[in-house]
N, C-alpha and C. Protein backbone atom coordinates (compact mmCIF):
# COMPACT_ATOMS: atom_id res chain seq x y z
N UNK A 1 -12.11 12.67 -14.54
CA UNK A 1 -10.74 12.28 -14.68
C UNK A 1 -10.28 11.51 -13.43
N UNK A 2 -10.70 11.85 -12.20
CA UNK A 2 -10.13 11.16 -10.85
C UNK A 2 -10.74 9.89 -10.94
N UNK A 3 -11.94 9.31 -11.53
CA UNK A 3 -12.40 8.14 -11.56
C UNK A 3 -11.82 7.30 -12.25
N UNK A 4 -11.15 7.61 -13.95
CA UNK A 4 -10.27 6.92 -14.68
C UNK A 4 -8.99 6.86 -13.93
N UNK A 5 -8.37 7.80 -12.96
CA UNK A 5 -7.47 7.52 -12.52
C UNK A 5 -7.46 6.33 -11.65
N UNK A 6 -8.80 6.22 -10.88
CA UNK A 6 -8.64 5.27 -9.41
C UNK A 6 -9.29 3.77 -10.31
N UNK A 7 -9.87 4.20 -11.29
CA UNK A 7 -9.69 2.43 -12.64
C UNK A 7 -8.67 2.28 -12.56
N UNK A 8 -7.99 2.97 -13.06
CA UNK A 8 -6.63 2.86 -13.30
C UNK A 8 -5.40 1.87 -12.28
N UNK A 9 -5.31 2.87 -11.18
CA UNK A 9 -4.95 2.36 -10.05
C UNK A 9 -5.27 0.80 -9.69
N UNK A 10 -6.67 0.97 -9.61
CA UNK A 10 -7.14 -0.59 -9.11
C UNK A 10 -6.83 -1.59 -9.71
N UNK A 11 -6.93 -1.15 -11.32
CA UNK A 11 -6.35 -2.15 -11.81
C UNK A 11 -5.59 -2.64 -12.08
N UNK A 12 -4.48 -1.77 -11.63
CA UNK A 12 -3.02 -2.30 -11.53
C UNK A 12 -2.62 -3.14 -10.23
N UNK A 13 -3.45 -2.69 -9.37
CA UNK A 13 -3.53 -3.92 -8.35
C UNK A 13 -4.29 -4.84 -8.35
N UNK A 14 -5.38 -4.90 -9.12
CA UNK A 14 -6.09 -6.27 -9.32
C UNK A 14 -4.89 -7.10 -10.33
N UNK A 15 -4.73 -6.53 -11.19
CA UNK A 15 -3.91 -7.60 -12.40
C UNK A 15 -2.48 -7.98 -11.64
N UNK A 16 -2.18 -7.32 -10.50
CA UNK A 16 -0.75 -7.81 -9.71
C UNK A 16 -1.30 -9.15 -9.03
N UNK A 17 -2.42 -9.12 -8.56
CA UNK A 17 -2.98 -10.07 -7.31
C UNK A 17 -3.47 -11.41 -8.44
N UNK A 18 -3.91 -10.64 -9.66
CA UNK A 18 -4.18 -11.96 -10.81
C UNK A 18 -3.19 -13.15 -11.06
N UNK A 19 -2.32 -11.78 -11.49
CA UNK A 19 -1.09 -12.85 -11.64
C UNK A 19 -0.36 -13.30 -11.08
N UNK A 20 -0.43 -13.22 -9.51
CA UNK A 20 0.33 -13.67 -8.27
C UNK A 20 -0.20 -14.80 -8.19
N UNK A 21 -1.54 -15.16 -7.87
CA UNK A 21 -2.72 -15.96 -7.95
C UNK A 21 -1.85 -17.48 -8.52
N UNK A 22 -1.71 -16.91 -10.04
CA UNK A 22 -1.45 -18.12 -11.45
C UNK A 22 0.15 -18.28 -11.46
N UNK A 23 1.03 -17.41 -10.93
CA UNK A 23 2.32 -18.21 -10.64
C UNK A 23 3.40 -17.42 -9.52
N UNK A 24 3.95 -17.60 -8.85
CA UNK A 24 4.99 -17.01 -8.18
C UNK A 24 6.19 -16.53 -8.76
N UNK A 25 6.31 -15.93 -10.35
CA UNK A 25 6.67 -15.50 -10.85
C UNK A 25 7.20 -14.10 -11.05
N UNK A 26 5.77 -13.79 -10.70
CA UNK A 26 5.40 -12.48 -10.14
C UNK A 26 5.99 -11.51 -9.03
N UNK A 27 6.53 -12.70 -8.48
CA UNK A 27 6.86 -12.05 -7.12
C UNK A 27 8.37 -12.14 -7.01
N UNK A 28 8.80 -12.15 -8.60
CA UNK A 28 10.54 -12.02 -9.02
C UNK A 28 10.44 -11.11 -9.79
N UNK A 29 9.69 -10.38 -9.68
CA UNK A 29 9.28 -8.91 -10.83
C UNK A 29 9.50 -7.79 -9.79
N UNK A 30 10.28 -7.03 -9.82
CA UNK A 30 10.46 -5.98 -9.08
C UNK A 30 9.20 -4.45 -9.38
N UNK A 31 9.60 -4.80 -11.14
CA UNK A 31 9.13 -3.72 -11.90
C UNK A 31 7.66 -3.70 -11.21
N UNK A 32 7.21 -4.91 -11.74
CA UNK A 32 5.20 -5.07 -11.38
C UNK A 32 4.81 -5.29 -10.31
N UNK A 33 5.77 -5.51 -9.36
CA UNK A 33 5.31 -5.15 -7.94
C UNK A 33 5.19 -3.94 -7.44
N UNK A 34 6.63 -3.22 -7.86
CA UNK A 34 6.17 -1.89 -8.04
C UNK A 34 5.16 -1.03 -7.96
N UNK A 35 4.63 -1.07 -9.68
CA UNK A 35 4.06 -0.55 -9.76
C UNK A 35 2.69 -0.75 -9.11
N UNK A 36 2.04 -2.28 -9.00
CA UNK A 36 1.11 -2.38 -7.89
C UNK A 36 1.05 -1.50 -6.20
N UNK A 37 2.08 -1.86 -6.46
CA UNK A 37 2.81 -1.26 -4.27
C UNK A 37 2.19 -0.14 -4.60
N UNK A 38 3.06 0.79 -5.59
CA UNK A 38 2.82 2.58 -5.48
C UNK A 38 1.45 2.58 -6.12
N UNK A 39 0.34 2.16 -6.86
CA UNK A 39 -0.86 2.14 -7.30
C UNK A 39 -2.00 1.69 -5.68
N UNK A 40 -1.63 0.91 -4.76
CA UNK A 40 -1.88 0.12 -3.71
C UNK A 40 -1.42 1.83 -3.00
N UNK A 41 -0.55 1.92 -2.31
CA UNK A 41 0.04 2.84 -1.61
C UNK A 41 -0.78 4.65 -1.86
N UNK A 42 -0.54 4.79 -3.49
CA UNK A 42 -2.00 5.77 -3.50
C UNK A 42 -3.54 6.39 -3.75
N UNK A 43 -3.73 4.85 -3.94
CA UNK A 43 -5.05 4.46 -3.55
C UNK A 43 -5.41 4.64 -1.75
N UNK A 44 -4.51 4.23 -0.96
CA UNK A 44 -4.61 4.60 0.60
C UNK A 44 -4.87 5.79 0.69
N UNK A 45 -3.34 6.57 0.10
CA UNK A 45 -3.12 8.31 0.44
C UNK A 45 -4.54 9.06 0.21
N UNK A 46 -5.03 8.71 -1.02
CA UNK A 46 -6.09 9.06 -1.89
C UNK A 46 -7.63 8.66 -0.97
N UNK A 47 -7.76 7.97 0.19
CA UNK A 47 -8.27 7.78 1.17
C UNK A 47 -9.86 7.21 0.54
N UNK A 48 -9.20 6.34 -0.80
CA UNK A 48 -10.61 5.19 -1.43
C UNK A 48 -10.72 4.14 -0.63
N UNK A 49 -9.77 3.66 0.01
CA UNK A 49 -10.36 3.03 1.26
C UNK A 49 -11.28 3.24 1.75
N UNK A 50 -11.59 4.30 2.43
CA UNK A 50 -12.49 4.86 3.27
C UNK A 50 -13.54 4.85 2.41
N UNK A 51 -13.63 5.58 1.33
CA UNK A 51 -15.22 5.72 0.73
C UNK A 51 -15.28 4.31 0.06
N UNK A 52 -14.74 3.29 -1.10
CA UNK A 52 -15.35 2.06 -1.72
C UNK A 52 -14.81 1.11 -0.75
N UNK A 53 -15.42 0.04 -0.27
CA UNK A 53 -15.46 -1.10 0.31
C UNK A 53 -14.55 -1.99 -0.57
N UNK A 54 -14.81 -2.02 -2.00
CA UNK A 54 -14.05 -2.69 -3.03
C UNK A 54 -12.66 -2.43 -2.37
N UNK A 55 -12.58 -0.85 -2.69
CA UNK A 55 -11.36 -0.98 -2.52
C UNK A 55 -10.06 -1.15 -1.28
N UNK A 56 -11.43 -1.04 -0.09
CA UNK A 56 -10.60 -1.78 0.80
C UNK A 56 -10.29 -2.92 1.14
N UNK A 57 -11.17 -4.09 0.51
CA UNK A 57 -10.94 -5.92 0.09
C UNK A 57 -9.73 -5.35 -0.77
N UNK A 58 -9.69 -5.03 -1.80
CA UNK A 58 -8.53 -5.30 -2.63
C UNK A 58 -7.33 -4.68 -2.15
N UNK A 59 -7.38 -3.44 -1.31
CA UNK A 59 -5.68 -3.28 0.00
C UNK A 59 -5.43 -4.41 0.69
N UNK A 60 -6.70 -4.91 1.17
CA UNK A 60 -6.39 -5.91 2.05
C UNK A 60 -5.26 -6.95 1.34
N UNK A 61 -6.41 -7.41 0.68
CA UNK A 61 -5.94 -8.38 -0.15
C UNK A 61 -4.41 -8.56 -0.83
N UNK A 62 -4.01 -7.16 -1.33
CA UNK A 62 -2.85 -7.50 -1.78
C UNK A 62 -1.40 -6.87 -0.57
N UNK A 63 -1.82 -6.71 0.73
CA UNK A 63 -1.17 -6.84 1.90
C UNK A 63 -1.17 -8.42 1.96
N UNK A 64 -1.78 -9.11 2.20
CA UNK A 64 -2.16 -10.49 2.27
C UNK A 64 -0.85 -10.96 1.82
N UNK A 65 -1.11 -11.10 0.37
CA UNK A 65 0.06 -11.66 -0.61
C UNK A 65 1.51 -10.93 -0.46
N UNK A 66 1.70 -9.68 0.06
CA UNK A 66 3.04 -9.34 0.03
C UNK A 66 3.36 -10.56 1.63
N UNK A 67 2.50 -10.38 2.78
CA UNK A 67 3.16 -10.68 3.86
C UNK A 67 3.25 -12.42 3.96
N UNK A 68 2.68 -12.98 2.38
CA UNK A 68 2.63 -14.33 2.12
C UNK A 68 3.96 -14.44 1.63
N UNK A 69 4.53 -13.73 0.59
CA UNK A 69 5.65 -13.59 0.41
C UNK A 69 6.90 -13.70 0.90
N UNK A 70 6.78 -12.53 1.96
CA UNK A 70 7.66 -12.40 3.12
C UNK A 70 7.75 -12.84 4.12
N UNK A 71 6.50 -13.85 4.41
CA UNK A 71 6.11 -14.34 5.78
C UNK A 71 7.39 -15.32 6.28
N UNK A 72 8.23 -15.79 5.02
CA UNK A 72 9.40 -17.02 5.47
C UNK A 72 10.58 -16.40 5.83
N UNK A 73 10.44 -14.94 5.35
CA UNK A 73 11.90 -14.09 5.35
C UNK A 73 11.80 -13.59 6.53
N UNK A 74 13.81 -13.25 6.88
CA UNK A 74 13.77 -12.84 8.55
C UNK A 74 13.93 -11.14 8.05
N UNK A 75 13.86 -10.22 8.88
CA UNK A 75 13.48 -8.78 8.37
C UNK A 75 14.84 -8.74 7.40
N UNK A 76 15.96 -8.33 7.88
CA UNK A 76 17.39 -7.89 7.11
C UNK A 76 17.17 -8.74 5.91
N UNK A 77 16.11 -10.07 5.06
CA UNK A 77 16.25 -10.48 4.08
C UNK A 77 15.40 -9.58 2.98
N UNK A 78 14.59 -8.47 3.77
CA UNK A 78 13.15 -7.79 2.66
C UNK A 78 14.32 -7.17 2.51
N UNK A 79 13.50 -6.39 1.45
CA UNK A 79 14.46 -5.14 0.71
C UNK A 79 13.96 -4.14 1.62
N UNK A 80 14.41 -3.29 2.23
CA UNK A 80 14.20 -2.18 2.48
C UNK A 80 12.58 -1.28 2.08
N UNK A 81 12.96 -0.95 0.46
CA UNK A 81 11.49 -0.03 -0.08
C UNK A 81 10.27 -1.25 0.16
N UNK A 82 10.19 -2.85 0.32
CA UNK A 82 9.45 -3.42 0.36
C UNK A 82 8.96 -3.24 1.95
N UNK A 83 9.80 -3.14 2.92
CA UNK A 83 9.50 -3.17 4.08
C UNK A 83 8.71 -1.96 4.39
N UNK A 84 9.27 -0.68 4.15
CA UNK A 84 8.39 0.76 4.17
C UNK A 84 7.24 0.66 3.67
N UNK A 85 7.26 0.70 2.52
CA UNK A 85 5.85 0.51 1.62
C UNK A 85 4.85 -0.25 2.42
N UNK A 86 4.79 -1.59 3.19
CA UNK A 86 3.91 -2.79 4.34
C UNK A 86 3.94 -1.83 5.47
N UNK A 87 4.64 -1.13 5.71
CA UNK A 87 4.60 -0.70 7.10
C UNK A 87 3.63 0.19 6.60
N UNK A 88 3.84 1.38 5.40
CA UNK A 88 2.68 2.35 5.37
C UNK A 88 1.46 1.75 4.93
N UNK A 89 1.28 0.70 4.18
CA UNK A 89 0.25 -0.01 3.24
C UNK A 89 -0.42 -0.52 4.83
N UNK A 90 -0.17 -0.89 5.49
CA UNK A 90 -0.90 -1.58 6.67
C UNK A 90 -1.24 -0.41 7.72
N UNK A 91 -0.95 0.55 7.81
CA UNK A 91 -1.22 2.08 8.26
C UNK A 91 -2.46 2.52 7.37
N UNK A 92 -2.25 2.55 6.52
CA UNK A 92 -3.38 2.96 5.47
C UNK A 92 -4.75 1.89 5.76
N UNK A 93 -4.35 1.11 5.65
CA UNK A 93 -5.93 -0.01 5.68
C UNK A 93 -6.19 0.35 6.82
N UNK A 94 -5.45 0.51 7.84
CA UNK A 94 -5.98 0.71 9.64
C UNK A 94 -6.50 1.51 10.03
N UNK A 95 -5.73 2.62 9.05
CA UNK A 95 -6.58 3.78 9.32
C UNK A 95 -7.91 4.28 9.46
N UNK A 96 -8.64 3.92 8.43
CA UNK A 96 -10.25 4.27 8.18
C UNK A 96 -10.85 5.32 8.95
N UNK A 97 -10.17 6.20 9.30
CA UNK A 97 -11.35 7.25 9.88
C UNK A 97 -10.86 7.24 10.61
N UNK A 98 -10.03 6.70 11.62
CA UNK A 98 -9.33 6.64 12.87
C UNK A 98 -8.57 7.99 12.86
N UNK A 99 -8.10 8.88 13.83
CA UNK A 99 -7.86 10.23 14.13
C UNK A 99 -7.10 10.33 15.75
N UNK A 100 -7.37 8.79 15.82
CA UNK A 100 -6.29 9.15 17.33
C UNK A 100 -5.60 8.14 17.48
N UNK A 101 -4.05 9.02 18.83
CA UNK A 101 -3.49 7.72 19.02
C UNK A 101 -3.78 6.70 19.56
N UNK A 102 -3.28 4.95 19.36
CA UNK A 102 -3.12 4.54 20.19
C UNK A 102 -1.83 3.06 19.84
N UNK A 103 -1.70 2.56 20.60
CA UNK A 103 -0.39 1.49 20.48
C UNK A 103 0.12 1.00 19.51
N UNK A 104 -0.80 0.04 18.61
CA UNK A 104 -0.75 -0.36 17.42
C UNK A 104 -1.53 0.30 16.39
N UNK A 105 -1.76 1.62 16.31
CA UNK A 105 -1.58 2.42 14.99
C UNK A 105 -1.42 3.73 15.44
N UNK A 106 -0.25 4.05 15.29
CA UNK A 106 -0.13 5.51 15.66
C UNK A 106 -1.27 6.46 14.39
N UNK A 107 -1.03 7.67 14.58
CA UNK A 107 -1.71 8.16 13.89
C UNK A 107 -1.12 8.67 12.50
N UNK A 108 -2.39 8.48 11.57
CA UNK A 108 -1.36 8.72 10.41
C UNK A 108 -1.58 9.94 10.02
N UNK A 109 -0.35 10.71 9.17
CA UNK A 109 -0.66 11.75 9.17
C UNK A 109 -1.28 12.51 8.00
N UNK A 110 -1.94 13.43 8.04
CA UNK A 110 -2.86 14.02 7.41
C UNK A 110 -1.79 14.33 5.80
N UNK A 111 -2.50 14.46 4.29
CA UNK A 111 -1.75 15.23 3.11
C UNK A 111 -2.22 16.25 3.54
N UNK A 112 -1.59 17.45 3.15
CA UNK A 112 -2.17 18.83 3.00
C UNK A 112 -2.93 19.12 1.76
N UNK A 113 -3.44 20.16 2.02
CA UNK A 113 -3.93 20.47 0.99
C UNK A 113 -3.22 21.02 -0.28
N UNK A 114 -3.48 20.71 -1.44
CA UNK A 114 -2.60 20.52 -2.80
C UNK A 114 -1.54 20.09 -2.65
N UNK A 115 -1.05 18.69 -2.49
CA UNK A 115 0.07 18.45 -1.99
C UNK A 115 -0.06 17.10 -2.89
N UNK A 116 0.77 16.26 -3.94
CA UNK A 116 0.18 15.07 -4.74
C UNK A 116 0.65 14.30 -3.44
N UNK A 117 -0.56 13.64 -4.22
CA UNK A 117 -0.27 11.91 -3.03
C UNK A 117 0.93 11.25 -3.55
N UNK A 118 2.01 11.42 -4.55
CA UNK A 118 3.29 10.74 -5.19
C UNK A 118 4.18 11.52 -4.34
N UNK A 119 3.98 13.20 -4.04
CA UNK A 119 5.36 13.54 -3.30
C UNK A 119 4.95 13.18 -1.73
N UNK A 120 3.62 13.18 -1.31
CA UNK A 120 3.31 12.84 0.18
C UNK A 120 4.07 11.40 0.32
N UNK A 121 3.54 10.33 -0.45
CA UNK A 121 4.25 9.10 -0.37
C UNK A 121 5.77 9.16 -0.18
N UNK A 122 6.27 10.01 -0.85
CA UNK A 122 7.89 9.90 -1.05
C UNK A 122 8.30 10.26 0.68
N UNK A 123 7.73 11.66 1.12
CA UNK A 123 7.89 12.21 2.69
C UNK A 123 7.90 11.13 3.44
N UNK A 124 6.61 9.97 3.40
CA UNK A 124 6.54 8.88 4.41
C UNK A 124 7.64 7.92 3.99
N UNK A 125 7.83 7.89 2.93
CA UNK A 125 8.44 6.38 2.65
C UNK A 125 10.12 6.67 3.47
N UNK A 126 10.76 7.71 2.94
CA UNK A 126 12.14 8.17 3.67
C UNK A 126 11.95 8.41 5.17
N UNK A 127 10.72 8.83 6.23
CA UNK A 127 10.99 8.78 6.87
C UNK A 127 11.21 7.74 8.28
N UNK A 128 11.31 7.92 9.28
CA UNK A 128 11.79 6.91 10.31
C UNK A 128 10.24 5.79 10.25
N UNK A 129 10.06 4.49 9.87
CA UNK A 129 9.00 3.63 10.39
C UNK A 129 8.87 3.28 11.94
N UNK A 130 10.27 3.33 12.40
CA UNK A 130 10.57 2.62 13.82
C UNK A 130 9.04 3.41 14.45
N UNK A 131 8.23 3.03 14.93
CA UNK A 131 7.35 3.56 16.39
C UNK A 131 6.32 2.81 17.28
C-alpha cells in the first residue's frame, strides 16, 4: 500500500511539472499546484528523497519551476502558503541525511513516531520560517 501511495504522490508531481512544461497556465491554478506542493512536501516528510534518486530529481525539479515562477516577484507579492511550503520544500531536498547544524540549513526536525506526515506538515507550515 505505501508504494501505491508514493505512485501516487509522484505522480501528482510529475503531471504538475508536465503541464507547467506545455503552458503557464498552470501556474494560475491554485487547486493543482496545490495539490503537487502537498504531494512534493510529503514525499520529503516521507524521507523518499533519501532512499529513490528519482525522487530526489523530481523535488528538485519542481522547486526549480516554483522559484521560476516567483523568481520576478518581490517577497510581499508570493502568497504566504506558497512561500512556507519553498522554504520547507528546499529544507527537505537539503536535508538528505544531514543531522546537524549549520548556517544555511538549520536542522530539520525529526516526525515522531506515528505521527502522519499531513499533521507533521501542518506543525511546520504554521510555524515561524524566519532563521
Amino acid at each position: 500500500m505505501r508504494s501505491r501511495g508514493i505512485e501516487s504522490l509522484q505522480g501528482t508531481v510529475q503531471s504538475w511539472l508536465g503541464l507547467f512544461q506545455e503552458s503557464e497556465l498552470t501556474t494560475r491554478s491554485w487547486p493543482a499546484m496545490h495539490r503537487a506542493l502537498s504531494s512534493a512536501l510529503v514525499l520529503g516528510l516521507m524521507k523518499e528523497s533519501q532512499l529513490d534518486h528519482k525522487v530526489q530529481w523530481l523535488l528538485s525539479e519542481f522547486l526549480c519551476a516554483l522559484e521560476q515562477i516567483t523568481g520576478e516577484l518581490r517577497t510581499d507579492e508570493i502568497a504566504p502558503p506558497l512561500q512556507r511550503s519553498m522554504h520547507w520544500l528546499k529544507k527537505l531536498i537539503s536535508s538528505r541525511g544531514q543531522h546537524d547544524s549549520t548556517d544555511s540549513s538549520p536542522i530539520f526536525p525529526e516526525m515522531g513516531p506515528g505521527v502522519s506526515p499531513h499533521t507533521f506538515m501542518a506543525q511546520l507550515m504554521w510555524q515561524n520560517t524566519e532563521r
